[in-house]
PDB file of N, CA and C in Angstrom:
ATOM      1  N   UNK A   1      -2.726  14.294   4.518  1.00  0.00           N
ATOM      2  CA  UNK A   1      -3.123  15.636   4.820  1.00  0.00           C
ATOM      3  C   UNK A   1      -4.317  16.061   3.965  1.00  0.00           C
ATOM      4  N   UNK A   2      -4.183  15.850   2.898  1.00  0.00           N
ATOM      5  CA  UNK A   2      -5.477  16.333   1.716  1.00  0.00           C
ATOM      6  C   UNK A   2      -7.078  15.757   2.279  1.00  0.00           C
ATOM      7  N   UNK A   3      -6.649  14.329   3.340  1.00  0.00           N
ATOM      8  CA  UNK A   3      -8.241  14.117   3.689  1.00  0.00           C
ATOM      9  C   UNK A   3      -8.461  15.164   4.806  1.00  0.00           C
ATOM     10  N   UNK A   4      -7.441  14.880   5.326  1.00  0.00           N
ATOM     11  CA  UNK A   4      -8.195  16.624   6.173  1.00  0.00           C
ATOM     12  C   UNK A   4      -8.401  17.498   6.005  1.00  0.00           C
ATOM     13  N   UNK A   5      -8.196  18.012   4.522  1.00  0.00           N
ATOM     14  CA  UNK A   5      -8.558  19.118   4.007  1.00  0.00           C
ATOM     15  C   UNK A   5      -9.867  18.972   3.279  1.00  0.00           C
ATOM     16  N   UNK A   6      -9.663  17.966   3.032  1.00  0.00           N
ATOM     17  CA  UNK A   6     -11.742  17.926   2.229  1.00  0.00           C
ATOM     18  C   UNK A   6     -12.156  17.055   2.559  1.00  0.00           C
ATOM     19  N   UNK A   7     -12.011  16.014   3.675  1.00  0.00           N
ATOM     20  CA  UNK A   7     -12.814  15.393   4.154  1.00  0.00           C
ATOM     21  C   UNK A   7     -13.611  14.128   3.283  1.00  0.00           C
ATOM     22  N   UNK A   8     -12.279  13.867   2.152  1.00  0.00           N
ATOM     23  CA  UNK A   8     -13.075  13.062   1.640  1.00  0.00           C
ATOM     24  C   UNK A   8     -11.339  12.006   1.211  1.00  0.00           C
ATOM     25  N   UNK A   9     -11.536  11.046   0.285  1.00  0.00           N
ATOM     26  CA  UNK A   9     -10.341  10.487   0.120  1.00  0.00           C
ATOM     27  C   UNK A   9      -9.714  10.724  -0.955  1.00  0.00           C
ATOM     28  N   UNK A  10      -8.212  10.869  -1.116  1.00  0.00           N
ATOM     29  CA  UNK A  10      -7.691  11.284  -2.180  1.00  0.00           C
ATOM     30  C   UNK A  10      -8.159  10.797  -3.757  1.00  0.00           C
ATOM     31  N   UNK A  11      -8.361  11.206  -4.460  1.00  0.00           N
ATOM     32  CA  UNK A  11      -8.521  11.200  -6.049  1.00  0.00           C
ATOM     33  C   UNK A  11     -10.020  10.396  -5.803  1.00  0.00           C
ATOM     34  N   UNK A  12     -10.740  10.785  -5.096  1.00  0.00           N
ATOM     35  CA  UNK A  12     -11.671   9.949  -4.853  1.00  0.00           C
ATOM     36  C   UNK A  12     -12.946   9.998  -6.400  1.00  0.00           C
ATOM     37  N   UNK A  13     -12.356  11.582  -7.152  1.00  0.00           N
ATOM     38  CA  UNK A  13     -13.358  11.492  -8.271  1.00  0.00           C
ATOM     39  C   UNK A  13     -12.854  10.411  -9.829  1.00  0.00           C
ATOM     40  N   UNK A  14     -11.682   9.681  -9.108  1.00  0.00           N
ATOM     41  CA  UNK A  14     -11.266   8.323  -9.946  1.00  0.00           C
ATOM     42  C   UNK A  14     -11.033   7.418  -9.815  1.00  0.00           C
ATOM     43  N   UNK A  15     -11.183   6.294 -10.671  1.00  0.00           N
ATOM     44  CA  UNK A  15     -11.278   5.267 -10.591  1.00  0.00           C
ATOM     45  C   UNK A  15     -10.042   4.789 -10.152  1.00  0.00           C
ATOM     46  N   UNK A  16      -9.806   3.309  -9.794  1.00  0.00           N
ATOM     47  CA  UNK A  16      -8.401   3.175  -9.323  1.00  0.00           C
ATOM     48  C   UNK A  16      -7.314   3.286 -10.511  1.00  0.00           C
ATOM     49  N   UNK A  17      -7.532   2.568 -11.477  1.00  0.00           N
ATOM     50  CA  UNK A  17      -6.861   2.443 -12.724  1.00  0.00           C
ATOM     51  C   UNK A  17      -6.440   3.759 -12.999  1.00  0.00           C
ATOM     52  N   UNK A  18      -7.372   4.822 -13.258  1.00  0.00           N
ATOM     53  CA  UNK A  18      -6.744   6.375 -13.677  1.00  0.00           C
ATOM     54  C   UNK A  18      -5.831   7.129 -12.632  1.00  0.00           C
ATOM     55  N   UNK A  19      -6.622   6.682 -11.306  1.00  0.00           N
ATOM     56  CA  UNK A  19      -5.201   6.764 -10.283  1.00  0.00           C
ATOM     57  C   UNK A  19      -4.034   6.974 -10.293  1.00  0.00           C
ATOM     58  N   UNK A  20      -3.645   5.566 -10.530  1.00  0.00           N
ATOM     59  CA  UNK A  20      -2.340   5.017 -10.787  1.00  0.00           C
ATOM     60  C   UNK A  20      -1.785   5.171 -12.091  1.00  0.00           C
ATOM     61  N   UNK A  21      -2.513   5.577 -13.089  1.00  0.00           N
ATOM     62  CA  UNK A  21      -2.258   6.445 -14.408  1.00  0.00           C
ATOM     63  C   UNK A  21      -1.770   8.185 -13.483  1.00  0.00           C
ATOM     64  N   UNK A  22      -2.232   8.416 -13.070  1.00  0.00           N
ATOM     65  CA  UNK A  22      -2.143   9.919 -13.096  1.00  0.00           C
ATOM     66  C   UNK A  22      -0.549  10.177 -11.729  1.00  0.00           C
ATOM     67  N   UNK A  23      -1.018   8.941 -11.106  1.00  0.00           N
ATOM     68  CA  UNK A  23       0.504   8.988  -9.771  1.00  0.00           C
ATOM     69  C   UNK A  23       1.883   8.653 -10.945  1.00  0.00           C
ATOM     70  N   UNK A  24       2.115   7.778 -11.586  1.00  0.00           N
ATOM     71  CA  UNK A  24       2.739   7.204 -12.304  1.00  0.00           C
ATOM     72  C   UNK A  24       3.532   8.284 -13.541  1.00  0.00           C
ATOM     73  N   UNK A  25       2.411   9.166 -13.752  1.00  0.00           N
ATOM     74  CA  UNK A  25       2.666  10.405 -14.596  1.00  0.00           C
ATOM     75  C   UNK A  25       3.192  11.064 -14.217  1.00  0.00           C
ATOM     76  N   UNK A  26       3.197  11.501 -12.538  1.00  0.00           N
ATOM     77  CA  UNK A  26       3.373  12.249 -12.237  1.00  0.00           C
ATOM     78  C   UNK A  26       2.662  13.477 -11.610  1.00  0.00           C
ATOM     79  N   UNK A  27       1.349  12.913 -12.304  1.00  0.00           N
ATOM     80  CA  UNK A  27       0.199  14.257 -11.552  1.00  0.00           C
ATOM     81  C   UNK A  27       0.110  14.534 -10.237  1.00  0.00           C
ATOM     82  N   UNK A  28       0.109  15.566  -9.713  1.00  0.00           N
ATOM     83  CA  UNK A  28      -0.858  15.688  -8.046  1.00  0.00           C
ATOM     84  C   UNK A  28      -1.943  16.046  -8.175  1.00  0.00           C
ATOM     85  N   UNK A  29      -2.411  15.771  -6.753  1.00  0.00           N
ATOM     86  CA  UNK A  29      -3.383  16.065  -6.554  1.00  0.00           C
ATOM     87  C   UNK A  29      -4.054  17.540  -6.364  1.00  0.00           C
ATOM     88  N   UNK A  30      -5.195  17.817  -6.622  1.00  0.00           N
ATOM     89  CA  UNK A  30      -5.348  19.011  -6.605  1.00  0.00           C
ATOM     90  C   UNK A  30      -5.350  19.954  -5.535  1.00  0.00           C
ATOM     91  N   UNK A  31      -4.929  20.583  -5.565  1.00  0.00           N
ATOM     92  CA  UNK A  31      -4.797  21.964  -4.483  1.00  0.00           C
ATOM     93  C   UNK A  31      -6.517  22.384  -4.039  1.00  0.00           C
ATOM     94  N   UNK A  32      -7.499  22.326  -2.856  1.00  0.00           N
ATOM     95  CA  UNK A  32      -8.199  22.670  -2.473  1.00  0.00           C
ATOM     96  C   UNK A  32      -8.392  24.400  -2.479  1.00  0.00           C
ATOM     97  N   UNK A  33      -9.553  24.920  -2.858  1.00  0.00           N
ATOM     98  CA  UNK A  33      -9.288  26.523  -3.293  1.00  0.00           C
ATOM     99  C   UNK A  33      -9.038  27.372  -1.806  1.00  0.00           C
ATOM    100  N   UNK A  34      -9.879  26.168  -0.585  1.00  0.00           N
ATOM    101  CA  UNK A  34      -9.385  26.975   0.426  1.00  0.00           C
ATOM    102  C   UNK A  34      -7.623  27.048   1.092  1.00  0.00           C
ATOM    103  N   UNK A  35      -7.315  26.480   0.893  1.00  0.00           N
ATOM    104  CA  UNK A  35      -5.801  26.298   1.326  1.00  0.00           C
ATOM    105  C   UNK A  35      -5.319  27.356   1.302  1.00  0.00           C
ATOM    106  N   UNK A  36      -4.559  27.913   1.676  1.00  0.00           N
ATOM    107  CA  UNK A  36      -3.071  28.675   2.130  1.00  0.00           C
ATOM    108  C   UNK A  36      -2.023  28.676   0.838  1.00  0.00           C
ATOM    109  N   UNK A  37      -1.563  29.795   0.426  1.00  0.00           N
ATOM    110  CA  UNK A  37      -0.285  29.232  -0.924  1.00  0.00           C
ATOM    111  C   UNK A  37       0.640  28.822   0.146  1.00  0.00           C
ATOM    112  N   UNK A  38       1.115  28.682   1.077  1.00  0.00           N
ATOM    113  CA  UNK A  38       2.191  28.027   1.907  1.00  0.00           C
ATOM    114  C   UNK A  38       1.664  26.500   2.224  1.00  0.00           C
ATOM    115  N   UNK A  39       0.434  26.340   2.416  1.00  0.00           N
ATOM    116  CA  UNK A  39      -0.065  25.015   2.673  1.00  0.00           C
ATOM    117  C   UNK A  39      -0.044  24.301   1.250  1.00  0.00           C
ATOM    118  N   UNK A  40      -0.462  25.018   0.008  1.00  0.00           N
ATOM    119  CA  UNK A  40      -0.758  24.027  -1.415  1.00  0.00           C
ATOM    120  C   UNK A  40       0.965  24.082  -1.686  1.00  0.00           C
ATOM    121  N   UNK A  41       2.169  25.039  -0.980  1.00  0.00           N
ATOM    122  CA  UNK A  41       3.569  24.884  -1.683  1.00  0.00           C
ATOM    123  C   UNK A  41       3.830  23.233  -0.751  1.00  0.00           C
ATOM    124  N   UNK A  42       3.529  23.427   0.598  1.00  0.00           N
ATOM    125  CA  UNK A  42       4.363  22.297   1.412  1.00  0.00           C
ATOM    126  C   UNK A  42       3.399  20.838   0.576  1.00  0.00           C
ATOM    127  N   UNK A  43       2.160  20.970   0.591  1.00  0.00           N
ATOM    128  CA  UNK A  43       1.380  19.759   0.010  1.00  0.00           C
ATOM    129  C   UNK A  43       2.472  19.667  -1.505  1.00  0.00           C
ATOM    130  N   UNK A  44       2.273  19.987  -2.394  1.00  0.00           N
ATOM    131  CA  UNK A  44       3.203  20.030  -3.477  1.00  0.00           C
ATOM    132  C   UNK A  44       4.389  19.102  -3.575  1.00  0.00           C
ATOM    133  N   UNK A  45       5.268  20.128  -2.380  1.00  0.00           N
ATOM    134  CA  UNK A  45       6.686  19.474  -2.560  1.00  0.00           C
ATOM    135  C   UNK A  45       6.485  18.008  -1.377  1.00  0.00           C
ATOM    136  N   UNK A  46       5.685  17.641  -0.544  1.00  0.00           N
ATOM    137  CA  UNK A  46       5.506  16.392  -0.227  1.00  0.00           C
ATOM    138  C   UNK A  46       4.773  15.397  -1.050  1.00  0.00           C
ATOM    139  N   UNK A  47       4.319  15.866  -2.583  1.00  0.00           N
ATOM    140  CA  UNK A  47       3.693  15.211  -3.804  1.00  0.00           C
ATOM    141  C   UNK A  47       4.756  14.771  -4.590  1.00  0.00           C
ATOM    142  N   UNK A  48       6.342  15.391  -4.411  1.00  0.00           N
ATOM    143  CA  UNK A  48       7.531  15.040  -5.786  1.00  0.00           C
ATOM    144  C   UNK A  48       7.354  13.746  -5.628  1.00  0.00           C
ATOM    145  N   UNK A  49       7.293  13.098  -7.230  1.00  0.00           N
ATOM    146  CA  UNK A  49       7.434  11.779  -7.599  1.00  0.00           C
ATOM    147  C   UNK A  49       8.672  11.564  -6.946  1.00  0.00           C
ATOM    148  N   UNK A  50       9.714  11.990  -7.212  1.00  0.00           N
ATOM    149  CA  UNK A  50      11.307  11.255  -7.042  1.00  0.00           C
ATOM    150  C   UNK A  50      11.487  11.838  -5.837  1.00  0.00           C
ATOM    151  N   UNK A  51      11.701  10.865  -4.752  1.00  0.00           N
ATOM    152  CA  UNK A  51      11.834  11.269  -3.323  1.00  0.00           C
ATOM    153  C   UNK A  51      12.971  12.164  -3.076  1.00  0.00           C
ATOM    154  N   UNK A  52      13.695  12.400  -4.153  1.00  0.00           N
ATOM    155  CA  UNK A  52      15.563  13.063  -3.382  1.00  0.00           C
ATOM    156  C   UNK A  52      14.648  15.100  -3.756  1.00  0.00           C
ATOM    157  N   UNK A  53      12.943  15.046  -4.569  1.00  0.00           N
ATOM    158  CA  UNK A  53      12.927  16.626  -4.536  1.00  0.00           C
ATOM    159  C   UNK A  53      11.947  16.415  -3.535  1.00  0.00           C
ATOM    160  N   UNK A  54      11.664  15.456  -2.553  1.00  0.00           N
ATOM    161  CA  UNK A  54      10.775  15.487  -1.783  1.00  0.00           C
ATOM    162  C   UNK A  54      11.255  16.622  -0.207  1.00  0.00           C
ATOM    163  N   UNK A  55      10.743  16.935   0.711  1.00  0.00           N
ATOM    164  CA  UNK A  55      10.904  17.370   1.695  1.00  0.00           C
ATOM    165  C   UNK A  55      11.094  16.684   2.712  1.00  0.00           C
ATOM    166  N   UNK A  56      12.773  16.735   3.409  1.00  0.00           N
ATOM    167  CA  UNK A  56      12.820  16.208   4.378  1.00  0.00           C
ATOM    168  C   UNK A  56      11.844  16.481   5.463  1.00  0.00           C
ATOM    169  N   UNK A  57      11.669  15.730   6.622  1.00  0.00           N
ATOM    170  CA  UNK A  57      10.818  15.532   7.768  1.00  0.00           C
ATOM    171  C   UNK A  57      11.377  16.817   8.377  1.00  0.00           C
ATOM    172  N   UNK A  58      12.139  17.664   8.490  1.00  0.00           N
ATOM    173  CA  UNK A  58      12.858  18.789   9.222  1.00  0.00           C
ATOM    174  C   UNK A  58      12.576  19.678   8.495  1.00  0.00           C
ATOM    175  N   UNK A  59      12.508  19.556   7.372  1.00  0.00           N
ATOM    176  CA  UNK A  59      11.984  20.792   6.405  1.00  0.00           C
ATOM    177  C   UNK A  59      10.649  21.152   6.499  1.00  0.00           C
ATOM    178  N   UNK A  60       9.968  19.694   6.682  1.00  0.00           N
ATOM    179  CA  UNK A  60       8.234  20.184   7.022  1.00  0.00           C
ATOM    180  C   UNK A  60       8.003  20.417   8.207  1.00  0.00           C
ATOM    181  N   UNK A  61       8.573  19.803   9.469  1.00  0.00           N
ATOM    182  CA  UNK A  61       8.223  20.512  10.548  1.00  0.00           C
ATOM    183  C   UNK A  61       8.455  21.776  10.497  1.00  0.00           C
ATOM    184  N   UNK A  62       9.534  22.253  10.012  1.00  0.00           N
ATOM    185  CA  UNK A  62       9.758  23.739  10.259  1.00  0.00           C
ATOM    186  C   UNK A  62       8.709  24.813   9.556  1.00  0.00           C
ATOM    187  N   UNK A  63       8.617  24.443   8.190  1.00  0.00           N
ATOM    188  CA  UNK A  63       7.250  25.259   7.328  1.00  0.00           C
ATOM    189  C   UNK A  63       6.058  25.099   7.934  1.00  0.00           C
ATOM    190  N   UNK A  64       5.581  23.951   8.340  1.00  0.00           N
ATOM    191  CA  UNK A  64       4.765  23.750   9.207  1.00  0.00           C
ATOM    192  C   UNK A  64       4.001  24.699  10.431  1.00  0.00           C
ATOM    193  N   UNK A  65       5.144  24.408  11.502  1.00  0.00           N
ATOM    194  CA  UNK A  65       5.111  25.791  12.094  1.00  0.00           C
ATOM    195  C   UNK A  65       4.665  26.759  12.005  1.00  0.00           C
ATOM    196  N   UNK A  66       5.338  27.661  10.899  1.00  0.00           N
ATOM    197  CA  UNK A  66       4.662  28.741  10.075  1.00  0.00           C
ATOM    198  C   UNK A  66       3.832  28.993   9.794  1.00  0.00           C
ATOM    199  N   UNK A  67       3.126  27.909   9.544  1.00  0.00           N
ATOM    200  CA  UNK A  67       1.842  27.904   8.482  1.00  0.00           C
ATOM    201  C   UNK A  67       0.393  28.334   9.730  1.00  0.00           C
ATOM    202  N   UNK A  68      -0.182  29.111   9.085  1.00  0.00           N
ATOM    203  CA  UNK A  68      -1.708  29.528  10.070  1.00  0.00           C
ATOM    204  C   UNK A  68      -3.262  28.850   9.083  1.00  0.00           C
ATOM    205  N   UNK A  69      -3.112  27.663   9.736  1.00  0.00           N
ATOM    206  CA  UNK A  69      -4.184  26.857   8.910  1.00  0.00           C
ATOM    207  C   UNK A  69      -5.654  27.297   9.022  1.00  0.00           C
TER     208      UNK A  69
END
């Protein structure tokens, strides 16, 4: 989703190595300033490292919905 939001590729201002430093940590990716706070919450919780705080597929269709992109 984030390349469709900037049109470019994720963490693209790093190298691969810091990448996988920063996924590994735990970091996300950054929230685009144009986004939606409902679009940077659903991007977010489809970012949890540990899949059990991730968002089921039923949970995002439904926020989804909602959302006026």
């Amino acid at each position: 989703m984030i390349e469709i939001l900037t049109k470019k590729q994720p963490w693209s201002d790093k190298t691969i190595p810091v990448t996988i430093t920063c996924v590994l940590k735990g970091d996300k990716h950054p929230i685009p300033s144009h986004c939606s706070p409902q679009l940077g919450y659903v991007l977010n919780q489809c970012w949890e490292f540990d899949a059990v705080n991730r968002l089921e597929f039923s949970q995002l269709f439904i926020l989804l919905e909602d959302i006026k992109i």
